[in-house]
N, C-alpha and C. Protein backbone atom coordinates (compact mmCIF):
# COMPACT_ATOMS: atom_id res chain seq x y z
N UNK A 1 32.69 40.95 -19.14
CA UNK A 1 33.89 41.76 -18.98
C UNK A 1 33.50 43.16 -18.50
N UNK A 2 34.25 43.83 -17.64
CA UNK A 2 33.98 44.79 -17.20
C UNK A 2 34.57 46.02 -18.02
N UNK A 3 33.89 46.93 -18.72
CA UNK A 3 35.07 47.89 -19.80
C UNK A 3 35.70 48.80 -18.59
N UNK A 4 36.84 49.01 -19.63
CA UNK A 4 38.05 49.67 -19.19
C UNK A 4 39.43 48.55 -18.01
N UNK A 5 38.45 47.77 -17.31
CA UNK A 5 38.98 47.32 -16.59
C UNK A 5 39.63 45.82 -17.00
N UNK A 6 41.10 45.37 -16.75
CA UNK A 6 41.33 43.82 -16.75
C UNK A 6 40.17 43.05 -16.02
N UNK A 7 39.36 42.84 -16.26
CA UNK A 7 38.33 42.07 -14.86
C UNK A 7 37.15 41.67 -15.57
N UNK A 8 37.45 40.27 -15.42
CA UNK A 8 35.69 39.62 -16.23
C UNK A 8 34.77 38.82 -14.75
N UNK A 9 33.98 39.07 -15.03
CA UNK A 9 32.80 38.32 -13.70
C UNK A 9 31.98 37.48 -14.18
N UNK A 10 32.26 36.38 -13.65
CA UNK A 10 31.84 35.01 -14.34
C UNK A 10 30.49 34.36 -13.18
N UNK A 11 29.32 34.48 -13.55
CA UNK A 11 28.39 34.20 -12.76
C UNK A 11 27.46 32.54 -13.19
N UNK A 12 28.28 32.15 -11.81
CA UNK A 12 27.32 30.69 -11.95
C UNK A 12 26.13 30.25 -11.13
N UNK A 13 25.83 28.91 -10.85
CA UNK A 13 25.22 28.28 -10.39
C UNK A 13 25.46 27.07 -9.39
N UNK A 14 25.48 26.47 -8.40
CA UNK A 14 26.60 25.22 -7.78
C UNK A 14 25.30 24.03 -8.27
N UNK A 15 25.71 23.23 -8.05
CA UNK A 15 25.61 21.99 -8.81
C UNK A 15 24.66 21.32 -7.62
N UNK A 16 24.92 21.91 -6.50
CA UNK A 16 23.93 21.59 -5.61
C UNK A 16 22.39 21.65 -6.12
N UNK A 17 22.19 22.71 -5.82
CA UNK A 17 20.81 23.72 -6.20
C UNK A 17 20.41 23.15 -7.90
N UNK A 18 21.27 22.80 -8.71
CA UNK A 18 20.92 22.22 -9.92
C UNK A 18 19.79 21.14 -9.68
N UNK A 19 20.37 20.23 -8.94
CA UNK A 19 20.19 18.77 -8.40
C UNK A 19 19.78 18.29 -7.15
N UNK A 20 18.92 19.71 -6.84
CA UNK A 20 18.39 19.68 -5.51
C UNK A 20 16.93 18.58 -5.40
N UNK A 21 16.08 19.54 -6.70
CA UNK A 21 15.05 18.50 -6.94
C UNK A 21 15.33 17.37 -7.24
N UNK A 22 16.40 16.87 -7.98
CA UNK A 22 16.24 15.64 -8.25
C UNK A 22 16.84 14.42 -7.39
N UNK A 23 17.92 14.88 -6.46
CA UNK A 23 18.07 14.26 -4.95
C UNK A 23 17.32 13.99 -4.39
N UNK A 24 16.26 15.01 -4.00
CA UNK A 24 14.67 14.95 -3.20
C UNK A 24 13.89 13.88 -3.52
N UNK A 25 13.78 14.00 -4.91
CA UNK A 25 12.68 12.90 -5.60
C UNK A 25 13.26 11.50 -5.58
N UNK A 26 14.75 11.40 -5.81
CA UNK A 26 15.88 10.04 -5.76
C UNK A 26 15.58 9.46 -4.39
N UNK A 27 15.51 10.64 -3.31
CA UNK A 27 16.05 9.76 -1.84
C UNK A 27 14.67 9.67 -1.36
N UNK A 28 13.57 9.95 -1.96
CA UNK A 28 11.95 9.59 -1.52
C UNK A 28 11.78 8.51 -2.17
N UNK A 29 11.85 8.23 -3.10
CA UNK A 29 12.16 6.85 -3.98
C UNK A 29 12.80 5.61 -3.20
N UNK A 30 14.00 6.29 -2.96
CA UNK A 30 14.99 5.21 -2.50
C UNK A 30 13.78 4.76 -1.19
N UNK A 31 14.33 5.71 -0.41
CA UNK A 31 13.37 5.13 0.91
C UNK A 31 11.81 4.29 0.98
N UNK A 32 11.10 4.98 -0.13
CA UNK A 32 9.73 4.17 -0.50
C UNK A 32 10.01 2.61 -0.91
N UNK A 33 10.81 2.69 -1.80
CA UNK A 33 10.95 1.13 -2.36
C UNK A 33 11.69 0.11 -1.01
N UNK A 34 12.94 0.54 -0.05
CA UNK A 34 13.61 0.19 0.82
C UNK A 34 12.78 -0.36 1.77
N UNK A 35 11.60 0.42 2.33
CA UNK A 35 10.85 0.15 3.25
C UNK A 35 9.77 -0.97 2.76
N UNK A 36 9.29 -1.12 1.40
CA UNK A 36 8.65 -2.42 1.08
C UNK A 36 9.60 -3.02 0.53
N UNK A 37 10.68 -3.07 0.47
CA UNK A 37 11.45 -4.37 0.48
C UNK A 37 11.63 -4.82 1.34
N UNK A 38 11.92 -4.15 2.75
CA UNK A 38 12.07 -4.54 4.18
C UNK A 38 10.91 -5.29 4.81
N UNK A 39 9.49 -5.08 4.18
CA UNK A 39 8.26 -5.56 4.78
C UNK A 39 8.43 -6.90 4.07
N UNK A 40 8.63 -6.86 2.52
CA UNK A 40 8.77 -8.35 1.61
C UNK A 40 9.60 -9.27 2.75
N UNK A 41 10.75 -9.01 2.78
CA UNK A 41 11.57 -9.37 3.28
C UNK A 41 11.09 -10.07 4.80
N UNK A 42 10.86 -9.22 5.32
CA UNK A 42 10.53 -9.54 6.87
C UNK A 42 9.14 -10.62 6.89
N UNK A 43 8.21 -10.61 5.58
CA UNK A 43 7.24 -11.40 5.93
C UNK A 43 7.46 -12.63 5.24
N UNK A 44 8.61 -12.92 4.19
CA UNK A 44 9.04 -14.18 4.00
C UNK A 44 9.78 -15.06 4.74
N UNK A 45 10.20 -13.91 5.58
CA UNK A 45 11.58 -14.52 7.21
C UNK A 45 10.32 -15.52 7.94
N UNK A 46 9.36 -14.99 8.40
CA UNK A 46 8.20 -15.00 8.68
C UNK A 46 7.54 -16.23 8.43
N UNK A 47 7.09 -16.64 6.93
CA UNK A 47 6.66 -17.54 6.59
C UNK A 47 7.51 -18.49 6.94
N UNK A 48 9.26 -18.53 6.51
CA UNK A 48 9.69 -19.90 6.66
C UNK A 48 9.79 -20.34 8.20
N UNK A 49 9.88 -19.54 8.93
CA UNK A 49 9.81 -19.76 10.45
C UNK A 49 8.56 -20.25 10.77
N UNK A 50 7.67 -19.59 9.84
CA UNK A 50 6.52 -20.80 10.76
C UNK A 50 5.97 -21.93 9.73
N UNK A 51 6.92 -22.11 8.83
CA UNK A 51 6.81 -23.45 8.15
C UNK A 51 7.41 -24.21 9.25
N UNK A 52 8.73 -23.95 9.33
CA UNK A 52 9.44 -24.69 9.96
C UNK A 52 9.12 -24.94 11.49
N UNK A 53 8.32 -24.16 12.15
CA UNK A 53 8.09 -24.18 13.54
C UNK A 53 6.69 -25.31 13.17
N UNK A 54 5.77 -25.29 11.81
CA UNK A 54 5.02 -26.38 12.08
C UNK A 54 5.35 -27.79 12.22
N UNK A 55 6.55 -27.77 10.91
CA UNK A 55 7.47 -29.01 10.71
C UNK A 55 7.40 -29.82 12.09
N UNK A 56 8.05 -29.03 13.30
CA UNK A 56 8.63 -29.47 14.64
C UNK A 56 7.31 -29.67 15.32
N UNK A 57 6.12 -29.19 15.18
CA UNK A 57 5.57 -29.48 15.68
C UNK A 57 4.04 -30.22 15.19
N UNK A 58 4.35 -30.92 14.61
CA UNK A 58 3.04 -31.62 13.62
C UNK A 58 2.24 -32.71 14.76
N UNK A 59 3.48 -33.25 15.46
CA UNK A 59 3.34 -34.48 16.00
C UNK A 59 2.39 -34.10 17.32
N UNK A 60 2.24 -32.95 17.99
CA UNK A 60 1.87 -32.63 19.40
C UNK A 60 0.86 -31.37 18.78
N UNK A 61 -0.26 -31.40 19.33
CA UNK A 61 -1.20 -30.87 19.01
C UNK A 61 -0.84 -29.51 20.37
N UNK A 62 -0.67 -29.58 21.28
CA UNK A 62 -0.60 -28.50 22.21
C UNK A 62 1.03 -27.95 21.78
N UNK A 63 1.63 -28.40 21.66
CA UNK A 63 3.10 -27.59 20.98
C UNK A 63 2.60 -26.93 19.97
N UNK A 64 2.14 -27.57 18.61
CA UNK A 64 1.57 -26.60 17.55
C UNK A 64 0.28 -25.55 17.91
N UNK A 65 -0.36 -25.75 19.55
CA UNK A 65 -1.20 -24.53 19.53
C UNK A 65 0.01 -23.07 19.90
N UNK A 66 0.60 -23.73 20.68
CA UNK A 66 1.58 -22.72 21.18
C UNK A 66 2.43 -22.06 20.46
N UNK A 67 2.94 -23.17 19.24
CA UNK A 67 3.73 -22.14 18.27
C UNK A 67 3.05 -21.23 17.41
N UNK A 68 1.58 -21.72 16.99
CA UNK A 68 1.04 -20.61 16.25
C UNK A 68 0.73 -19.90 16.85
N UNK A 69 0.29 -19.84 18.52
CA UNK A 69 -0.01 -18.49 19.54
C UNK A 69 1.35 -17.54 19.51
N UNK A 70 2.48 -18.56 19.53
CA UNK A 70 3.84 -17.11 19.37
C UNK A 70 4.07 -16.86 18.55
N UNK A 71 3.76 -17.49 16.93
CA UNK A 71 4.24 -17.14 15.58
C UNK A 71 3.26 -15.95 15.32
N UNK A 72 1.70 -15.92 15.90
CA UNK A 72 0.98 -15.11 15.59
C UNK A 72 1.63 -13.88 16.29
N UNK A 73 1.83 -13.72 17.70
CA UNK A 73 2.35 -12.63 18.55
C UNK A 73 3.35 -11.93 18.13
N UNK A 74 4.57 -13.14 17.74
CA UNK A 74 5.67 -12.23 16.92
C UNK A 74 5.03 -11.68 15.52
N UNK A 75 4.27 -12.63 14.51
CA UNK A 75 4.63 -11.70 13.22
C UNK A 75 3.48 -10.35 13.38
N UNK A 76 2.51 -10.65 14.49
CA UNK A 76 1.49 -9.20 14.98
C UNK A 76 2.68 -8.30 14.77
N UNK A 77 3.69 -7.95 15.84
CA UNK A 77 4.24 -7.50 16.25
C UNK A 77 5.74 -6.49 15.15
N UNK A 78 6.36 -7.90 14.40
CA UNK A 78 7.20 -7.81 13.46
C UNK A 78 6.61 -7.11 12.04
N UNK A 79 5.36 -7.28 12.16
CA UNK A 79 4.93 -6.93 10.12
C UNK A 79 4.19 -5.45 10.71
N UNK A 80 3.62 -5.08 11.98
CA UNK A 80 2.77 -3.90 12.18
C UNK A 80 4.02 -3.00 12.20
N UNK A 81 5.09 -3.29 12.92
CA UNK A 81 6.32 -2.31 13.14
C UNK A 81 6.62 -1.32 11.80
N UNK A 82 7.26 -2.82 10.47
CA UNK A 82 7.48 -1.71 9.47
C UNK A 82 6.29 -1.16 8.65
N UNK A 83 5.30 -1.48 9.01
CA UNK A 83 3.94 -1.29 7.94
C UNK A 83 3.86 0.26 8.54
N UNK A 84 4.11 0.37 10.32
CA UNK A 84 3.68 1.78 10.72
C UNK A 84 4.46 2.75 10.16
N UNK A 85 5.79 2.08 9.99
CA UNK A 85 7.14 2.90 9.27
C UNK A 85 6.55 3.56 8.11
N UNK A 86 5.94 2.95 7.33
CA UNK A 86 6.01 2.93 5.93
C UNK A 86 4.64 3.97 5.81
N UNK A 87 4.09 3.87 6.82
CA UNK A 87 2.35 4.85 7.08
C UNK A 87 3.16 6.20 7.04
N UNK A 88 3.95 6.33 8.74
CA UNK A 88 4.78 7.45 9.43
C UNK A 88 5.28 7.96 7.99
N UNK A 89 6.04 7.27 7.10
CA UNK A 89 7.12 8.14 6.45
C UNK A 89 6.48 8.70 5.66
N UNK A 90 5.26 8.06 4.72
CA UNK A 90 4.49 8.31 3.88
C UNK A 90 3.73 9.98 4.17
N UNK A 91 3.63 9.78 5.67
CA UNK A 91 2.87 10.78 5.94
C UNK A 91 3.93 11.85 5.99
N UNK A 92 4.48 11.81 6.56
CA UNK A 92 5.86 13.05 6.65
C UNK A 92 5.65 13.30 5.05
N UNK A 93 6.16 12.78 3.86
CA UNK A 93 6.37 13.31 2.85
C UNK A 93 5.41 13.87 2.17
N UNK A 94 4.19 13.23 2.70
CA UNK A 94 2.70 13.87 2.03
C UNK A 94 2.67 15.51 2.96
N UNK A 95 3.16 15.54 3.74
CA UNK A 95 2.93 16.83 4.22
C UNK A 95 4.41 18.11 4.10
N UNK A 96 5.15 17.77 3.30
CA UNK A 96 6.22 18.57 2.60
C UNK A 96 5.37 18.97 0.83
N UNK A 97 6.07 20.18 0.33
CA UNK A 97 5.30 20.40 -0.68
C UNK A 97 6.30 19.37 -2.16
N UNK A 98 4.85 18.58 -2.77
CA UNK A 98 5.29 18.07 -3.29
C UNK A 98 4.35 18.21 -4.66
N UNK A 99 5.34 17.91 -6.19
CA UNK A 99 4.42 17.83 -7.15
C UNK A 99 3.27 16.79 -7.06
N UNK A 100 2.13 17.61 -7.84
CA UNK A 100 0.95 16.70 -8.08
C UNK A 100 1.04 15.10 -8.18
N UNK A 101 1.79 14.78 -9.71
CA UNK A 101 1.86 13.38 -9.59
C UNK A 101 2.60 12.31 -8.55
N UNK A 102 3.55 12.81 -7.84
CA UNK A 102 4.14 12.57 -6.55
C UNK A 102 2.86 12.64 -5.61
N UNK A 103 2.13 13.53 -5.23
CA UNK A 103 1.43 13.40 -4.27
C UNK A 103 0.51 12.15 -4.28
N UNK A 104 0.11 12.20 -5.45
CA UNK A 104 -1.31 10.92 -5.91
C UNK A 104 -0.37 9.86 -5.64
N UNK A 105 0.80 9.76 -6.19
CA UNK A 105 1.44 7.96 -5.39
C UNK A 105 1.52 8.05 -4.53
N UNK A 106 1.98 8.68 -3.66
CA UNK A 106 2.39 8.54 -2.42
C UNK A 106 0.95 8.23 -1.37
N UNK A 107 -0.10 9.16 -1.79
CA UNK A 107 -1.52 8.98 -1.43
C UNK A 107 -1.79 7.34 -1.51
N UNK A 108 -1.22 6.61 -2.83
CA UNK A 108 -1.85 5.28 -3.03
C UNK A 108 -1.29 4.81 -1.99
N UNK A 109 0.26 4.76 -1.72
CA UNK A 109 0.90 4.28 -1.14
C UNK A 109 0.37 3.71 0.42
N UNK A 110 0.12 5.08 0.84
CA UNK A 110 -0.22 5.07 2.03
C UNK A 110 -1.58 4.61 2.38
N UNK A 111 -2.66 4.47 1.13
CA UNK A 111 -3.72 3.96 1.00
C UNK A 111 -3.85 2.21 1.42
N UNK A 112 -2.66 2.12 0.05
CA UNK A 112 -3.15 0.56 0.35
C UNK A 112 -1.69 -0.12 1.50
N UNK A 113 -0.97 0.76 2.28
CA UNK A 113 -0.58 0.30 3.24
C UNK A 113 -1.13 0.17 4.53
N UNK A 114 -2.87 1.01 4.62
CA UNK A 114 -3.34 1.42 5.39
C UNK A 114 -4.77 -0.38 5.25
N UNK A 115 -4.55 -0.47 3.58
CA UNK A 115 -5.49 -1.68 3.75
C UNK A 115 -4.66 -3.22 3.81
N UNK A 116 -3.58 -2.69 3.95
CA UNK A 116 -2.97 -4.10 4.50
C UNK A 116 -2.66 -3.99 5.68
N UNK A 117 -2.36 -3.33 6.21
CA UNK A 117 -2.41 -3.36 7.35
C UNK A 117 -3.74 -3.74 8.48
N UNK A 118 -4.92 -3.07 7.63
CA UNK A 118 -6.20 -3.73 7.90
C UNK A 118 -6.51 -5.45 7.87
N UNK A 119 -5.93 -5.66 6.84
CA UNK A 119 -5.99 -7.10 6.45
C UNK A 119 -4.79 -7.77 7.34
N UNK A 120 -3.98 -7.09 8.16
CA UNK A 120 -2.73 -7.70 8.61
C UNK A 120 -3.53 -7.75 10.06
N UNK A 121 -4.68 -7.04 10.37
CA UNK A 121 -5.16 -6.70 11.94
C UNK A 121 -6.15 -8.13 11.83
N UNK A 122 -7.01 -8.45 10.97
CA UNK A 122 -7.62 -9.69 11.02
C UNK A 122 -7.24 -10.99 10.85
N UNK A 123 -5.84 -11.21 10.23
CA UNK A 123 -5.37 -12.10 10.18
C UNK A 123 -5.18 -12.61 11.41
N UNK A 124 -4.24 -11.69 12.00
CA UNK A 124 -3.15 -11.65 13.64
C UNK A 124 -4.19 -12.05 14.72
N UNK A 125 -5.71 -11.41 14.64
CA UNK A 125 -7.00 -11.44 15.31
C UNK A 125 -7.01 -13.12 16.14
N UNK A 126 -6.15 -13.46 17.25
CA UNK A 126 -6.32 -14.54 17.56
C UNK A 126 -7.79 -15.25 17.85
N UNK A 127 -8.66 -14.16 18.54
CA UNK A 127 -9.77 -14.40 18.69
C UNK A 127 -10.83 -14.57 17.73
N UNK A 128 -10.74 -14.03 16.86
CA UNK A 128 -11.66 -14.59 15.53
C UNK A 128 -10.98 -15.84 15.13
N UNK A 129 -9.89 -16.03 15.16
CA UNK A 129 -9.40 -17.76 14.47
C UNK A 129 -10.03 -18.77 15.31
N UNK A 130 -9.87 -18.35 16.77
CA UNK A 130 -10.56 -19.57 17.42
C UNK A 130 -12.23 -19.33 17.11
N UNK A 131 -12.53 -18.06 17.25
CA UNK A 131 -14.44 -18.41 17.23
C UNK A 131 -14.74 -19.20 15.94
N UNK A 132 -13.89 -19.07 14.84
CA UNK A 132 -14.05 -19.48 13.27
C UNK A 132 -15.69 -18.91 12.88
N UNK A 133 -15.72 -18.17 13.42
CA UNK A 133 -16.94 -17.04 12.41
C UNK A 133 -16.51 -15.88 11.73
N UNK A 134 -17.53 -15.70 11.14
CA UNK A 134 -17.16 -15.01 9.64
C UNK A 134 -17.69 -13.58 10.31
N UNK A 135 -16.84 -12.46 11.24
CA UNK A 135 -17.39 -11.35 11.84
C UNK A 135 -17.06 -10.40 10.21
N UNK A 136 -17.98 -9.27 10.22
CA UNK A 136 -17.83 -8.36 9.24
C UNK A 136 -17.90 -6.86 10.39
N UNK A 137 -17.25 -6.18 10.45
CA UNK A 137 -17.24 -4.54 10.81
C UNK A 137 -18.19 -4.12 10.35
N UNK A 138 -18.86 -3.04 11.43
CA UNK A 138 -19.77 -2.09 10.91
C UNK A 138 -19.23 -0.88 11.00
N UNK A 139 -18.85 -0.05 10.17
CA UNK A 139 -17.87 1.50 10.60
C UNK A 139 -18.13 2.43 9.46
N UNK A 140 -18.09 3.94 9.90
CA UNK A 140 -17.89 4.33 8.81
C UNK A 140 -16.51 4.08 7.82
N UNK A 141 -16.75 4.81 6.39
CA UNK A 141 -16.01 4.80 5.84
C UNK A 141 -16.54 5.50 4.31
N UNK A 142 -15.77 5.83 3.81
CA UNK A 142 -15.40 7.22 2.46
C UNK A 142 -15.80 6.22 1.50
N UNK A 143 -17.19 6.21 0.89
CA UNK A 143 -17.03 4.48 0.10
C UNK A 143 -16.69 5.42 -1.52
N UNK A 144 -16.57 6.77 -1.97
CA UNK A 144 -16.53 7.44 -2.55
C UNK A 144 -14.87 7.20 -3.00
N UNK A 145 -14.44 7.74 -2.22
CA UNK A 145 -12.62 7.85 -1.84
C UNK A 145 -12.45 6.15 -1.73
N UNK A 146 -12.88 5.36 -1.54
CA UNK A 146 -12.34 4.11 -1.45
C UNK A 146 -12.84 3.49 -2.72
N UNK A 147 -13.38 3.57 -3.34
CA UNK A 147 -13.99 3.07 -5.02
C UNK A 147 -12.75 3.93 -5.78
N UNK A 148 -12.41 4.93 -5.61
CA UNK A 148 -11.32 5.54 -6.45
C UNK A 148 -9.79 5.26 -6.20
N UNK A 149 -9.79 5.19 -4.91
CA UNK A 149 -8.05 4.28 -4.20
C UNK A 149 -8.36 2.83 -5.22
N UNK A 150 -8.88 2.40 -5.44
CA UNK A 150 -9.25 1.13 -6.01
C UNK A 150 -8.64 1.00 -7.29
N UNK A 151 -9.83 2.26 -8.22
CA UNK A 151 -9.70 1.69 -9.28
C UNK A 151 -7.93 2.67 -9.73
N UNK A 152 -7.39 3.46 -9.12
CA UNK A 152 -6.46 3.99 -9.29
C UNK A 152 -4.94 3.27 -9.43
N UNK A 153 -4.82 1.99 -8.10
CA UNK A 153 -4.51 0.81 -8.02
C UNK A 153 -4.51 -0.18 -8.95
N UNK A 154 -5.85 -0.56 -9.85
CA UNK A 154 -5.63 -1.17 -10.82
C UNK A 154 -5.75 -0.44 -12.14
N UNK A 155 -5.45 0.70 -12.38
CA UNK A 155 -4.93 1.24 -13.67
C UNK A 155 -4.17 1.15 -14.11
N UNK A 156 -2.67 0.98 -13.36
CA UNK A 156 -1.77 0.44 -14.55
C UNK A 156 -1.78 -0.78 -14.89
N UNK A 157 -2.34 -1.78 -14.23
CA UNK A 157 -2.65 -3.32 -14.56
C UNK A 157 -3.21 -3.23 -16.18
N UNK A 158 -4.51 -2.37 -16.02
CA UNK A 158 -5.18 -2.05 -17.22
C UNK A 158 -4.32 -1.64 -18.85
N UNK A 159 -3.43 -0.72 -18.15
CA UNK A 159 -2.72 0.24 -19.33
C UNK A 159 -1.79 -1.01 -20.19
N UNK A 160 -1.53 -2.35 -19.09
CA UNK A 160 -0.42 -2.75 -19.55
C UNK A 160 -1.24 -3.52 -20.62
N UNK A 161 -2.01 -3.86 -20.11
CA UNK A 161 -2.82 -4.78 -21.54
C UNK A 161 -3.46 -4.07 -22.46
N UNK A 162 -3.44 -2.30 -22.37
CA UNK A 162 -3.89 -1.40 -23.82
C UNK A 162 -5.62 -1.50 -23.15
N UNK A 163 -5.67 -1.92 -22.18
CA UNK A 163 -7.72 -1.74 -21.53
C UNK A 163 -7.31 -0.51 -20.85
N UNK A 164 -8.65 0.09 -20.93
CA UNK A 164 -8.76 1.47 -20.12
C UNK A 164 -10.26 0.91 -18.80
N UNK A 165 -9.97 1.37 -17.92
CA UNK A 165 -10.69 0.95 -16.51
C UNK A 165 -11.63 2.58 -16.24
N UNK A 166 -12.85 2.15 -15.84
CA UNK A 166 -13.41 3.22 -15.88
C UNK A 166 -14.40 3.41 -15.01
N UNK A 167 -14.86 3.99 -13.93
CA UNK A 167 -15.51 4.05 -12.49
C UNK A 167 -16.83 5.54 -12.74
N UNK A 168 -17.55 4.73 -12.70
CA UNK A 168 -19.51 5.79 -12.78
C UNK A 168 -19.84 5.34 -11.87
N UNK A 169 -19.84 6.81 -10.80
CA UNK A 169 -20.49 6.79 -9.43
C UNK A 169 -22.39 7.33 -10.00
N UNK A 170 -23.01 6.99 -9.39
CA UNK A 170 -24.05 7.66 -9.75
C UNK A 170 -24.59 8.72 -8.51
N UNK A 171 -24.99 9.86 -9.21
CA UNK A 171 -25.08 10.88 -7.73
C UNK A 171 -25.66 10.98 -6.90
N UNK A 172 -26.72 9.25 -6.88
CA UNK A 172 -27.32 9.20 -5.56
C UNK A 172 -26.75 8.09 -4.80
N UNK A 173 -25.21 7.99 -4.77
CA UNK A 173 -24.22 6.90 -4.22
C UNK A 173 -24.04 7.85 -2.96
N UNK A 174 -24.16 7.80 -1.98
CA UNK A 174 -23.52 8.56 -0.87
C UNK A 174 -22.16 8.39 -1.00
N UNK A 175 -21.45 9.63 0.16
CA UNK A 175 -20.34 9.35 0.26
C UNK A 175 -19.55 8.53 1.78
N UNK A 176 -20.34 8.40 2.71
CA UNK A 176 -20.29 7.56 3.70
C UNK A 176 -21.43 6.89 3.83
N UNK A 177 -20.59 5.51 4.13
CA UNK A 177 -21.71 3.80 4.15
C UNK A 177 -21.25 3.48 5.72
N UNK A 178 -22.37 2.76 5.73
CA UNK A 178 -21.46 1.74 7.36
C UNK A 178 -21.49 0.18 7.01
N UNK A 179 -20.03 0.20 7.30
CA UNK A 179 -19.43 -1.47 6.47
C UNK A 179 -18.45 -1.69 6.78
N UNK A 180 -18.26 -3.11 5.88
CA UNK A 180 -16.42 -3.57 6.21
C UNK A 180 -15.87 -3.25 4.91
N UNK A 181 -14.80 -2.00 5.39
CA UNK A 181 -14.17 -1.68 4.49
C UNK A 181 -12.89 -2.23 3.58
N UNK A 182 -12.70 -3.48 4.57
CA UNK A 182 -11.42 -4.05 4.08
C UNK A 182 -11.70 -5.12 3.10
N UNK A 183 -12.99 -5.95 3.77
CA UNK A 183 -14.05 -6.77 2.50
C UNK A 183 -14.54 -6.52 1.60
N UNK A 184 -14.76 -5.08 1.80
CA UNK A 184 -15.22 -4.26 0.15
C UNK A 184 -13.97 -4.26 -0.96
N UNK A 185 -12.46 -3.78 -0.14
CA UNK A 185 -11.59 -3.65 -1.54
C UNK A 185 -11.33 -4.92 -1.80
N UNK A 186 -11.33 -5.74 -0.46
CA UNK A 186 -10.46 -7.29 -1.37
C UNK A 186 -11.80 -7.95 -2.57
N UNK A 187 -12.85 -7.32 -1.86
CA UNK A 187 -13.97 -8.26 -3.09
C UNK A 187 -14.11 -7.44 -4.37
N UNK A 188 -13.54 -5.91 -4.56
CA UNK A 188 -13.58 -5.26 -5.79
C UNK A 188 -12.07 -5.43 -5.87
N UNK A 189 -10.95 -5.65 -5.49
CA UNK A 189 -9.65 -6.45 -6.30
C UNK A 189 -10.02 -7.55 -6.76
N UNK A 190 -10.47 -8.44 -6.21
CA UNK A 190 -10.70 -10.12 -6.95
C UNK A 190 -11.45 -9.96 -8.10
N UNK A 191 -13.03 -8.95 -8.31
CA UNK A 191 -13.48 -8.79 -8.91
C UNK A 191 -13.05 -7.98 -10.87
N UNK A 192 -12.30 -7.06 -10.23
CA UNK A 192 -11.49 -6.27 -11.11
C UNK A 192 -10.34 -7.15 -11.50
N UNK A 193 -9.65 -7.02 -10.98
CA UNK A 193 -8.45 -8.99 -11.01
C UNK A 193 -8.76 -9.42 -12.19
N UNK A 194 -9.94 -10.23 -12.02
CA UNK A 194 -10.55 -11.04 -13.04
C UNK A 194 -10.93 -10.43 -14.53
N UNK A 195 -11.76 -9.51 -13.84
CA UNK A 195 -12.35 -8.70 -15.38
C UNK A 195 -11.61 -8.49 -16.33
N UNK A 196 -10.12 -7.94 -15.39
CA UNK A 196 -8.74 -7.43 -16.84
C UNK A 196 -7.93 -8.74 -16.91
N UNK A 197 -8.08 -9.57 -16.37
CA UNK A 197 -7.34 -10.49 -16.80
C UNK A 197 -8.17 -11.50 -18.29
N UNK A 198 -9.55 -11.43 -17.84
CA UNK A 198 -9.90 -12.00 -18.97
C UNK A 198 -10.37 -11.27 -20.25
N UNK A 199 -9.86 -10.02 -20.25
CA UNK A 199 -10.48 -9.12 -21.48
C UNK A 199 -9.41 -9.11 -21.90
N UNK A 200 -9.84 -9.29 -23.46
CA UNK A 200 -8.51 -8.90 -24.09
C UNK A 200 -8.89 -7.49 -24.89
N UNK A 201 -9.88 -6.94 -25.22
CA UNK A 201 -9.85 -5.54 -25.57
C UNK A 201 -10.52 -4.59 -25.19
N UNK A 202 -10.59 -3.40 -25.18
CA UNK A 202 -11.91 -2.70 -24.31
C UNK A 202 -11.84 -2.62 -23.42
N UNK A 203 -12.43 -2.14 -22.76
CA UNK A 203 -12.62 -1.24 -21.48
C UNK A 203 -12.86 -2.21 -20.24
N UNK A 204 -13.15 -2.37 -19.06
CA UNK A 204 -13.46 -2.39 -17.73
C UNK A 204 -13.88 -1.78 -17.08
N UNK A 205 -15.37 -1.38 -17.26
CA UNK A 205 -16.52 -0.98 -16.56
C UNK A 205 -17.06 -0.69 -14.71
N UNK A 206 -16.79 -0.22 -13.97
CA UNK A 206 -17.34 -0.31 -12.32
C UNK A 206 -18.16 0.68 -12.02
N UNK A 207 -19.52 0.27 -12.24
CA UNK A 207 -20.54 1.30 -12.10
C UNK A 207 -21.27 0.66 -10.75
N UNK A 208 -21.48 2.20 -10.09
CA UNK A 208 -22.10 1.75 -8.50
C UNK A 208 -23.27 2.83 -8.83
């Protein structure tokens, strides 16, 4: 109230600006989950089409080369599209300022969309299916930063069963190897996979 005067001044806030952060964090959400539902989605469309395109073609050996030459071309084509989406957006939001624990998911996010997508480039690899050899990459790669995308990935697996997961680099581990980096995580997922699935108390150990 203002003295002397009839006149009170009532100072607020709009409801916007209340609920600014929490819109932000809602519609990064929304969109994160939307875009791997869209990939789920698109790679089960995927599968039954080329169930069904084998169905039709079981009987003719040159029809079934041809449909898996276009089933491969389209789903190359169809699963890299939203996977790049899901890289692109990831990256846009990693580069707006965002809280800490937001940043580290979004980091995974884009981590292990970056190793499926790896794993989506050798599949599609028409030319390795026909040589049927077992090629491995020689490249660099962060084997430091990729032992920790890892075990970060399977930590909440861990939490849910009450195990704690626990990674000892030793300090004469370099931090760049030359390798296949995509064979390294799928053989420390299968490996880790296993370990927490068959422990029932205690820890889970990955010492390099």
């Amino acid at each position: 109230r203002v003295q002397d005067y009839p006149l009170a001044v009532v100072i607020g806030q709009a409801t916007q600006e209340v609920f600014a952060n929490y819109r932000r964090n809602r519609d990064l959400h929304i969109m994160a989950g939307a875009l791997l539902s869209l990939v789920l989605g698109v790679v089960t469309v995927l599968i039954i089409r080329y169930q069904a395109g084998l169905a039709k073609s079981r009987d003719a050996a040159e029809a079934g080369a041809r449909a898996r030459s276009e089933f491969l071309a389209m789903m190359s084509h169809e699963i890299r599209t939203p996977m790049n989406g899901i890289l692109g957006m990831a990256q846009l939001a990693l580069d707006e300022p965002l809280p800490p624990v937001q940043r580290k998911r979004l980091s995974i996010i884009k981590s292990s969309a970056e190793g499926l997508l790896g794993i989506l480039d050798d599949i599609l690899d028409i030319s390795k299916l026909e040589r049927q050899a077992e090629l491995y990459e020689r490249a660099p790669f962060d084997l430091r930063q990729s032992l920790r995308e890892i075990v970060n990935l399977m930590t909440p697996r861990a939490r849910e069963k009450g195990l704690s997961l626990q990674l000892v680099l030793s300090p004469l581990v370099p931090q760049w190897v030359l390798g296949d980096q995509s064979r390294v995580r799928q053989i420390l997922f299968n490996l880790i996979g296993n370990a927490l699935k068959f422990t029932s108390q205690g820890n889970v150990g990955i010492e390099v």
